[in-house]
PDB file of N, CA and C in Angstrom:
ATOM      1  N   UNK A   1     -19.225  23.594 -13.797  1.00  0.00           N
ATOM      2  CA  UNK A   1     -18.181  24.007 -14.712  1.00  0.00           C
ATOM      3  C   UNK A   1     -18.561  23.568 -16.113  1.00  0.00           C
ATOM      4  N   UNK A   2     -18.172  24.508 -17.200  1.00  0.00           N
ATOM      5  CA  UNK A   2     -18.628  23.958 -18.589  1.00  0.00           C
ATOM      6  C   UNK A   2     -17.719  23.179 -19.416  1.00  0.00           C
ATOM      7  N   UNK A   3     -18.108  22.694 -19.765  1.00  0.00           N
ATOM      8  CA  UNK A   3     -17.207  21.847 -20.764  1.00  0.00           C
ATOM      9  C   UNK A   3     -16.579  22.410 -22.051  1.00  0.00           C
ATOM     10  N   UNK A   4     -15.485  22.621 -22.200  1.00  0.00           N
ATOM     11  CA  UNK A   4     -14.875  22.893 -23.175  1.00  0.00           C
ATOM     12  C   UNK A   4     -15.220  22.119 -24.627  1.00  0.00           C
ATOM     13  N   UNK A   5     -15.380  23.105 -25.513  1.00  0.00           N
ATOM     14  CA  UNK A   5     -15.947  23.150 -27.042  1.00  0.00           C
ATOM     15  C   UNK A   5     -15.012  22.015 -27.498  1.00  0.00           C
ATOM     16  N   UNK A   6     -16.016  21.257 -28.249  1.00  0.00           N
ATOM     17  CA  UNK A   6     -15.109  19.902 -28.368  1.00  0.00           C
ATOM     18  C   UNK A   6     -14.287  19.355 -30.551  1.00  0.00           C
ATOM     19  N   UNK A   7     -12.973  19.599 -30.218  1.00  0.00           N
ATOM     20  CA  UNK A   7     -12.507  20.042 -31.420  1.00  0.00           C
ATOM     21  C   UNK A   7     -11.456  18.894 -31.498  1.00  0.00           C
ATOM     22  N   UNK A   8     -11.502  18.401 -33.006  1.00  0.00           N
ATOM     23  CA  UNK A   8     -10.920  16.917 -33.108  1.00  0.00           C
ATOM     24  C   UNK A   8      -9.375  17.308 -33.470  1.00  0.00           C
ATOM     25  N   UNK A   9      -8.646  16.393 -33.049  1.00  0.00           N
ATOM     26  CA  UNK A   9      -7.402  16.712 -32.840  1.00  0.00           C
ATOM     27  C   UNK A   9      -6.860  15.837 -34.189  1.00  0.00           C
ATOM     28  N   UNK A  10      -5.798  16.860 -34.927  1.00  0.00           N
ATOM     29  CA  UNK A  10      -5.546  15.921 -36.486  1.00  0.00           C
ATOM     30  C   UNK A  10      -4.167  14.955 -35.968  1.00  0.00           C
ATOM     31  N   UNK A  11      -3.916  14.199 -36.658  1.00  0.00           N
ATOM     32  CA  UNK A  11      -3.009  13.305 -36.715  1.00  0.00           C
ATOM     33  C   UNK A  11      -2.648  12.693 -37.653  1.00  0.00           C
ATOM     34  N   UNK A  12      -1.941  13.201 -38.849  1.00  0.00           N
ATOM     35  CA  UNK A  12      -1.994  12.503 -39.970  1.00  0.00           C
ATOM     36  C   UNK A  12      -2.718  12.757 -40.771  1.00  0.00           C
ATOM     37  N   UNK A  13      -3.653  11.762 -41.167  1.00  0.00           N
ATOM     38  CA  UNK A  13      -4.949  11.889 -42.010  1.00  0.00           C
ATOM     39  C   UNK A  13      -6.137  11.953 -41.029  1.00  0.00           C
ATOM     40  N   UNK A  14      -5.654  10.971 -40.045  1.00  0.00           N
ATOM     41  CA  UNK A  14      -6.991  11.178 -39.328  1.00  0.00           C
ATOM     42  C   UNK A  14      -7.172  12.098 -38.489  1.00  0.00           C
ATOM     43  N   UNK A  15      -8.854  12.266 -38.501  1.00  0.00           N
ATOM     44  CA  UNK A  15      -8.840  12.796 -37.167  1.00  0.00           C
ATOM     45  C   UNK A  15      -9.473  12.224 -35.962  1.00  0.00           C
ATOM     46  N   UNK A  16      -8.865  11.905 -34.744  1.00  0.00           N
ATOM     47  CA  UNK A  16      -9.145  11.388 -33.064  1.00  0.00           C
ATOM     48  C   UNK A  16     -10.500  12.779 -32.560  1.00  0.00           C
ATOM     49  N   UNK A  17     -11.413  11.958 -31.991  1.00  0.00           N
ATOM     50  CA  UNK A  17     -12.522  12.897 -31.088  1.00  0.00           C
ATOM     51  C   UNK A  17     -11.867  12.915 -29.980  1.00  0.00           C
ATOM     52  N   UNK A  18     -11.898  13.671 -28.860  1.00  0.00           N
ATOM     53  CA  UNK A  18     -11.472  13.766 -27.823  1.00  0.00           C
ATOM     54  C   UNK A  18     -12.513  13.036 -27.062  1.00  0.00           C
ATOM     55  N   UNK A  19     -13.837  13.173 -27.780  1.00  0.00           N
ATOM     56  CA  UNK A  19     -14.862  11.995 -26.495  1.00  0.00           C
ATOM     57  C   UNK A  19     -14.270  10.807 -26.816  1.00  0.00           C
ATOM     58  N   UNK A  20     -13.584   9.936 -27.829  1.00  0.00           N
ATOM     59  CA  UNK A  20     -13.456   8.582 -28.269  1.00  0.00           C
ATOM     60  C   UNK A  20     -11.802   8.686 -27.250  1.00  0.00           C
ATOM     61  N   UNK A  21     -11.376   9.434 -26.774  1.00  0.00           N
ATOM     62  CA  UNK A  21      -9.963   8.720 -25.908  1.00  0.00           C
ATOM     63  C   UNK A  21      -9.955   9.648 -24.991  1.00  0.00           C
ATOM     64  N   UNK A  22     -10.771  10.352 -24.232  1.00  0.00           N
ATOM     65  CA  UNK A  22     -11.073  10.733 -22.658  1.00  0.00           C
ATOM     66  C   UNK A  22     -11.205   9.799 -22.061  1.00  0.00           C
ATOM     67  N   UNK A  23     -12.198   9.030 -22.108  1.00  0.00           N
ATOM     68  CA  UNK A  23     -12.931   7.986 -20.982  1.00  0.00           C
ATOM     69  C   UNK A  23     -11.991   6.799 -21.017  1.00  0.00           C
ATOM     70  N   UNK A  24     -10.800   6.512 -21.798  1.00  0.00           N
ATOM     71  CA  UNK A  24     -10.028   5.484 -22.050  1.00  0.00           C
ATOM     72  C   UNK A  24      -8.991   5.964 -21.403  1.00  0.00           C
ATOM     73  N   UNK A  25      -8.385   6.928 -21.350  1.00  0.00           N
ATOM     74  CA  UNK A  25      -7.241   7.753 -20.413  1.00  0.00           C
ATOM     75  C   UNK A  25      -8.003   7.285 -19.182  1.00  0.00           C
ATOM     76  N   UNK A  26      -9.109   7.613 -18.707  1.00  0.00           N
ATOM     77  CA  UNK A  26      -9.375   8.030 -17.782  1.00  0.00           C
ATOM     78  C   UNK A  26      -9.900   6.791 -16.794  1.00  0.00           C
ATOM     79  N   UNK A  27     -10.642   5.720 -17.718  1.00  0.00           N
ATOM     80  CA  UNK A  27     -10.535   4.198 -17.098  1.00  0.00           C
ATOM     81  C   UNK A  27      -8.937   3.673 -17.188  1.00  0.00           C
ATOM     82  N   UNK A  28      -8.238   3.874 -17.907  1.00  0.00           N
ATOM     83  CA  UNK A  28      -6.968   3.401 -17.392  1.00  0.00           C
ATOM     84  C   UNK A  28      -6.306   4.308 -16.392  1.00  0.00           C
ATOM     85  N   UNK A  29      -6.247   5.302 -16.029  1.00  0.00           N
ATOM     86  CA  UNK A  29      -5.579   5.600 -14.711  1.00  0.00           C
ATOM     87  C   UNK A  29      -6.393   5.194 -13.478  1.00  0.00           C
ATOM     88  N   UNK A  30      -7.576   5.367 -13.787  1.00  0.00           N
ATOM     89  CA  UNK A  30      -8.783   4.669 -12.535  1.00  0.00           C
ATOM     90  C   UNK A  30      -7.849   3.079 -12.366  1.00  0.00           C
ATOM     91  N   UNK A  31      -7.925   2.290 -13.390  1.00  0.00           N
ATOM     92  CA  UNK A  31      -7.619   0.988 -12.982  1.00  0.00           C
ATOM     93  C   UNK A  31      -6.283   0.959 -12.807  1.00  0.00           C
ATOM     94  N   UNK A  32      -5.193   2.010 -12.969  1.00  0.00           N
ATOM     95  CA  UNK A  32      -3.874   2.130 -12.211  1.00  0.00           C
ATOM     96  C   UNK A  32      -4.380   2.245 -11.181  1.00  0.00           C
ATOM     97  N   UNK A  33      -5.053   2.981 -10.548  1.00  0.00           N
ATOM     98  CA  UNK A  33      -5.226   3.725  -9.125  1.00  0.00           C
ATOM     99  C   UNK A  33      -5.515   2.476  -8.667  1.00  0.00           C
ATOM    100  N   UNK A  34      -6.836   1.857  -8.720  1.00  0.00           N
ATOM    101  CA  UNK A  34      -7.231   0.529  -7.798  1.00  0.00           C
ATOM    102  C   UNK A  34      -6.572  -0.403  -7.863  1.00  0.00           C
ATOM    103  N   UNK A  35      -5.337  -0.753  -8.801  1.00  0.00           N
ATOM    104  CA  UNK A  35      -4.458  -1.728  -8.753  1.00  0.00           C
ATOM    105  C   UNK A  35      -3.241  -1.667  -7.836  1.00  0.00           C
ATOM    106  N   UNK A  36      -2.897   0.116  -7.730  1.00  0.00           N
ATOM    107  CA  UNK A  36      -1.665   0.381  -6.858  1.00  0.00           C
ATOM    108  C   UNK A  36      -2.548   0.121  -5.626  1.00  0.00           C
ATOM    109  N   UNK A  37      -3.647   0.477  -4.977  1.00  0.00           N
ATOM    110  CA  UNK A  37      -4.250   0.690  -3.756  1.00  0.00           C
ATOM    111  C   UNK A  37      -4.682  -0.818  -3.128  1.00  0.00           C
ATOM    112  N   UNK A  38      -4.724  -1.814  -4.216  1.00  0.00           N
ATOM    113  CA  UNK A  38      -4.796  -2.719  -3.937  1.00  0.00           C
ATOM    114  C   UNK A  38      -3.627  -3.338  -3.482  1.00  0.00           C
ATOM    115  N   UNK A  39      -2.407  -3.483  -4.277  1.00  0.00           N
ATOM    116  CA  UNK A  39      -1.298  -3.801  -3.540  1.00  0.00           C
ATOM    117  C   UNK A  39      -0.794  -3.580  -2.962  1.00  0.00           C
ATOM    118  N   UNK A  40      -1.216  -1.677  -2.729  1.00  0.00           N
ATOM    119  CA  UNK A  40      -0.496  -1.068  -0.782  1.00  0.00           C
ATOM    120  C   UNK A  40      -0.659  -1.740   0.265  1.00  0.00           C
ATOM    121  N   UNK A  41      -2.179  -1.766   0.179  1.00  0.00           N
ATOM    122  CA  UNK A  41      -2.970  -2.470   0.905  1.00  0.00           C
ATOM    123  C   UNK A  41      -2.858  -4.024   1.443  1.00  0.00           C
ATOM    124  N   UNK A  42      -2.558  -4.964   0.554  1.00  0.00           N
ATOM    125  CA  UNK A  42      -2.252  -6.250   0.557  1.00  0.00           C
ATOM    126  C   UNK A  42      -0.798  -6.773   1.199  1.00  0.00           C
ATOM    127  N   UNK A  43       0.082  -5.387   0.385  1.00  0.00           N
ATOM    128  CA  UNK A  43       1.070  -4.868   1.343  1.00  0.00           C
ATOM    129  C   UNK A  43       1.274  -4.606   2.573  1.00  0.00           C
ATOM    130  N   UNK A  44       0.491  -4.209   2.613  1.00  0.00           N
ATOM    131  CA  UNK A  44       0.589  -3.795   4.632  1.00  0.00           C
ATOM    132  C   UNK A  44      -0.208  -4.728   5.157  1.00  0.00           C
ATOM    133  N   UNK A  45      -1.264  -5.299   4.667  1.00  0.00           N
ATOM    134  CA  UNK A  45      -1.825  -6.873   5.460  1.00  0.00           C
ATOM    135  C   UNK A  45      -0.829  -7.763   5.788  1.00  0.00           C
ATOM    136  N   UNK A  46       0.058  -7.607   4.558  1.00  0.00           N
ATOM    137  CA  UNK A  46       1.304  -9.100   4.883  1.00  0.00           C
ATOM    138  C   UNK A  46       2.287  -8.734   5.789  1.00  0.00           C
ATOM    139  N   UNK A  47       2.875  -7.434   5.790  1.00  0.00           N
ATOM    140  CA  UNK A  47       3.602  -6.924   6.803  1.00  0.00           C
ATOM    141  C   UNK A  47       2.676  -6.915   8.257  1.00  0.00           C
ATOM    142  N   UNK A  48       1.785  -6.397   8.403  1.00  0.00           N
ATOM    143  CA  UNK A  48       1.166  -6.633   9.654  1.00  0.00           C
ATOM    144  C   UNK A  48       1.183  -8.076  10.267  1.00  0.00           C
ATOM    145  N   UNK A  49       1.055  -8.805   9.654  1.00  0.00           N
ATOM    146  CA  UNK A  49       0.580 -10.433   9.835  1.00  0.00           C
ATOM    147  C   UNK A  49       1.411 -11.450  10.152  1.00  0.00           C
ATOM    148  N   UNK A  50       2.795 -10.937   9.499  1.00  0.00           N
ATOM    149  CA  UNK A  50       3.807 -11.431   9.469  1.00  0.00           C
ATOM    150  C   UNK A  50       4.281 -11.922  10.911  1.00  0.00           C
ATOM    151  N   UNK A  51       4.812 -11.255  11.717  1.00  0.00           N
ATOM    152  CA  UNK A  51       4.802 -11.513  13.461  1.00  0.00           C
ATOM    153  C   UNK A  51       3.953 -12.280  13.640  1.00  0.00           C
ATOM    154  N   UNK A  52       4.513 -13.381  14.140  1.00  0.00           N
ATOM    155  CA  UNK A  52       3.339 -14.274  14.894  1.00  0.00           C
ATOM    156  C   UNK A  52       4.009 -14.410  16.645  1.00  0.00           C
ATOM    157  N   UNK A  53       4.234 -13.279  16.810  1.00  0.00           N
ATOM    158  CA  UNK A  53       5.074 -13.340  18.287  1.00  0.00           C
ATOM    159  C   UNK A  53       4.148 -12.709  19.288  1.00  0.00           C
ATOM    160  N   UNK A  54       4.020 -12.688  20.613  1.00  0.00           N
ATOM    161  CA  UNK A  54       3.728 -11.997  21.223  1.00  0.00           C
ATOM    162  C   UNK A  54       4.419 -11.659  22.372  1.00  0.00           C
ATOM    163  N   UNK A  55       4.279 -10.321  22.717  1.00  0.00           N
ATOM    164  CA  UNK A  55       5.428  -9.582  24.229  1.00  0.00           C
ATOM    165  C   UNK A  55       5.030 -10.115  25.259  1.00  0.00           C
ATOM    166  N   UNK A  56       5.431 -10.691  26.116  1.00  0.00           N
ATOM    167  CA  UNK A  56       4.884 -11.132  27.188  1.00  0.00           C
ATOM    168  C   UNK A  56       5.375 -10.006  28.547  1.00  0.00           C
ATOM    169  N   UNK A  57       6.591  -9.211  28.183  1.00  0.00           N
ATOM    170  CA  UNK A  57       7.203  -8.126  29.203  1.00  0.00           C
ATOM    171  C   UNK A  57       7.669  -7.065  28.522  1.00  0.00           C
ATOM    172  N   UNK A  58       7.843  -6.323  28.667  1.00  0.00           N
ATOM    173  CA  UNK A  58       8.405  -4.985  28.265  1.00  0.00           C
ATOM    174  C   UNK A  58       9.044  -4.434  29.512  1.00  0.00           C
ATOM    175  N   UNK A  59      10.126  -4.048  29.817  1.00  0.00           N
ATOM    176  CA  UNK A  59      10.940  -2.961  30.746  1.00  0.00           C
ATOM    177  C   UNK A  59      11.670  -2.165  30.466  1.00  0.00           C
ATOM    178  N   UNK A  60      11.196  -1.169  30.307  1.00  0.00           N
ATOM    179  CA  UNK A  60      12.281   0.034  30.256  1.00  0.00           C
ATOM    180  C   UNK A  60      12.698   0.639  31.229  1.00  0.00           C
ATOM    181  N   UNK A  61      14.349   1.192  31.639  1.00  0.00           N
ATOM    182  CA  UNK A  61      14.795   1.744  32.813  1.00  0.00           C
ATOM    183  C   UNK A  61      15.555   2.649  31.667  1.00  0.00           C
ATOM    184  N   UNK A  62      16.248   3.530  32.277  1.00  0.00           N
ATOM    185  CA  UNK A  62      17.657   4.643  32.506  1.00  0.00           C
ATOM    186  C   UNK A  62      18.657   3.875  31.846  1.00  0.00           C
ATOM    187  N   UNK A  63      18.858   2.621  31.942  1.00  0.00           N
ATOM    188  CA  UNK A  63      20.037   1.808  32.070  1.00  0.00           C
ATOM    189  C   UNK A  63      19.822   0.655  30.576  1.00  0.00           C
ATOM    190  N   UNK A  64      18.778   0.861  30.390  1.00  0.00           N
ATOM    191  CA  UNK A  64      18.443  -0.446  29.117  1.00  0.00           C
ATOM    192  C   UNK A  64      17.210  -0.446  29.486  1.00  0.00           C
ATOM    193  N   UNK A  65      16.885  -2.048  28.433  1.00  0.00           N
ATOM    194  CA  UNK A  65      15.588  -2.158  28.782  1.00  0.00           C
ATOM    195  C   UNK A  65      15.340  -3.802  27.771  1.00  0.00           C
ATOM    196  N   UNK A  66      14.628  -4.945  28.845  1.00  0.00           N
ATOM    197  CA  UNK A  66      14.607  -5.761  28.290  1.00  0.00           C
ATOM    198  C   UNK A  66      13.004  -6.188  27.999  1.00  0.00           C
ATOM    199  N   UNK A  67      12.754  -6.792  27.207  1.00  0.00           N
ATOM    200  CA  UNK A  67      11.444  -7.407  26.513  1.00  0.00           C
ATOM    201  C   UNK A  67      11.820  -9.210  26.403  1.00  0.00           C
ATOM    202  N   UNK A  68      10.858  -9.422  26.628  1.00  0.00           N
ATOM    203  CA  UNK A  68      10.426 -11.035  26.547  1.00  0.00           C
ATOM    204  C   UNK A  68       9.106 -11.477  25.396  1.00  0.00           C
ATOM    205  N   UNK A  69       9.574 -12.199  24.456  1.00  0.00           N
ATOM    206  CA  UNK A  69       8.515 -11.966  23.460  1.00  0.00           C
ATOM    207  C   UNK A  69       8.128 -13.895  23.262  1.00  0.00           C
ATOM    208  N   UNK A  70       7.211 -14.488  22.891  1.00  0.00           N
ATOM    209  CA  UNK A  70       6.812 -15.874  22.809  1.00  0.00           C
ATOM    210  C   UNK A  70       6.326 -16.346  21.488  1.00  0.00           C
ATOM    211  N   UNK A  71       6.749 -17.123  20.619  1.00  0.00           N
ATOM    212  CA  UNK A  71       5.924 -17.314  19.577  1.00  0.00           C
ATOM    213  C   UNK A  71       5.084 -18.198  19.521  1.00  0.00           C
ATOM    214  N   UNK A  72       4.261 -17.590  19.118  1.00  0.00           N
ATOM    215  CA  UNK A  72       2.361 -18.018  19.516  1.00  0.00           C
ATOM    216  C   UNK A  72       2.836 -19.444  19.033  1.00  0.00           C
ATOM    217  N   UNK A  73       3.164 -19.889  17.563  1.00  0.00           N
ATOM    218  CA  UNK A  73       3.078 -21.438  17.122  1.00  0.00           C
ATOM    219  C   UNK A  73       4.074 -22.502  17.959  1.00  0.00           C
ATOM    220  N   UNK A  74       5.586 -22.070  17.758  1.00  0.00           N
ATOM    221  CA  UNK A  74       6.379 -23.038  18.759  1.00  0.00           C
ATOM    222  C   UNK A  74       6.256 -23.086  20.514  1.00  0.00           C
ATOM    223  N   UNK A  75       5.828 -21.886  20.686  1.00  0.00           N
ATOM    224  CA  UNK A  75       5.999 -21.428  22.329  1.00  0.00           C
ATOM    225  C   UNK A  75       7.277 -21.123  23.115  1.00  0.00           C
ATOM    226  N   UNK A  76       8.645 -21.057  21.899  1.00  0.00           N
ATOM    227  CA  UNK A  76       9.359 -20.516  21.911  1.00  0.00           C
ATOM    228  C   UNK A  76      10.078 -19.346  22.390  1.00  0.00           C
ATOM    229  N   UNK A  77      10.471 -18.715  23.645  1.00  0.00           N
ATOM    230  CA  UNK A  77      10.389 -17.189  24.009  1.00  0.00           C
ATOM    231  C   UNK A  77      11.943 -16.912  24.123  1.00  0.00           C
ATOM    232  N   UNK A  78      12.013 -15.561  23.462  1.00  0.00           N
ATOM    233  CA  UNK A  78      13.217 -14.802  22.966  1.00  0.00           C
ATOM    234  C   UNK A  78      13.396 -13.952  24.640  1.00  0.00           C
ATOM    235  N   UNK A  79      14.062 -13.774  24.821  1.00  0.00           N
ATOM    236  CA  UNK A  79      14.765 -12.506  25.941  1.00  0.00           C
ATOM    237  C   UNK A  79      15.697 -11.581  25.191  1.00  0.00           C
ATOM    238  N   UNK A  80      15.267 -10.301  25.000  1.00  0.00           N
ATOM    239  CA  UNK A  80      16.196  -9.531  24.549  1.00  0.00           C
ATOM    240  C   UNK A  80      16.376  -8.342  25.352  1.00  0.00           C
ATOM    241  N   UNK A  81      17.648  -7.903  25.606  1.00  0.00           N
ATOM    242  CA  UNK A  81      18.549  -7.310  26.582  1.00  0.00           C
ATOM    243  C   UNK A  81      19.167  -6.483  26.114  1.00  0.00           C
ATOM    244  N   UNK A  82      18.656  -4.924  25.958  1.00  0.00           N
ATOM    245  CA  UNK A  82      19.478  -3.684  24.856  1.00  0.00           C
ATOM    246  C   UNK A  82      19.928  -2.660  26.075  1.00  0.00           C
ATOM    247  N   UNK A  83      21.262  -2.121  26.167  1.00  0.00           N
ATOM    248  CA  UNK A  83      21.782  -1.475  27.391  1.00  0.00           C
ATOM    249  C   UNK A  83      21.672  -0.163  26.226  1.00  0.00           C
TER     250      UNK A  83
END
């Protein structure tokens, strides 16, 4: 693709090149981008991580269904009972 004929944009007195604030638009949305993707990311590590439990049962019936879950650090285990 060709590049469009390159024509300075007035402002006042001056005039701005479009090569002197392309690559500056364009590293600042780059470093938006890797900053949001970084904190999605870091985001969903901490949510993943968060649980330190593990299921030890799962049952599902017709009627309910109960799970038994243990937490890995205290050894603590929950029974939960949903009809």
């Amino acid at each position: 693709m060709g590049r469009i004929p390159d024509r300075g944009v007035e402002h006042g007195t001056a005039t701005f090149d479009r090569k002197c604030r392309e690559p500056i638009v364009r590293t600042y949305r780059d470093f938006m981008h890797a900053l949001l993707l970084t904190f999605a990311a870091t985001l969903g590590f901490v949510l993943a991580g968060c649980d330190g439990k593990e299921t030890l049962l799962e049952v599902e019936t017709a009627d309910g269904e109960v799970e038994v879950q243990r937490d890995r650090e205290s050894g603590d285990v929950d029974v939960e009972v949903v009809d």
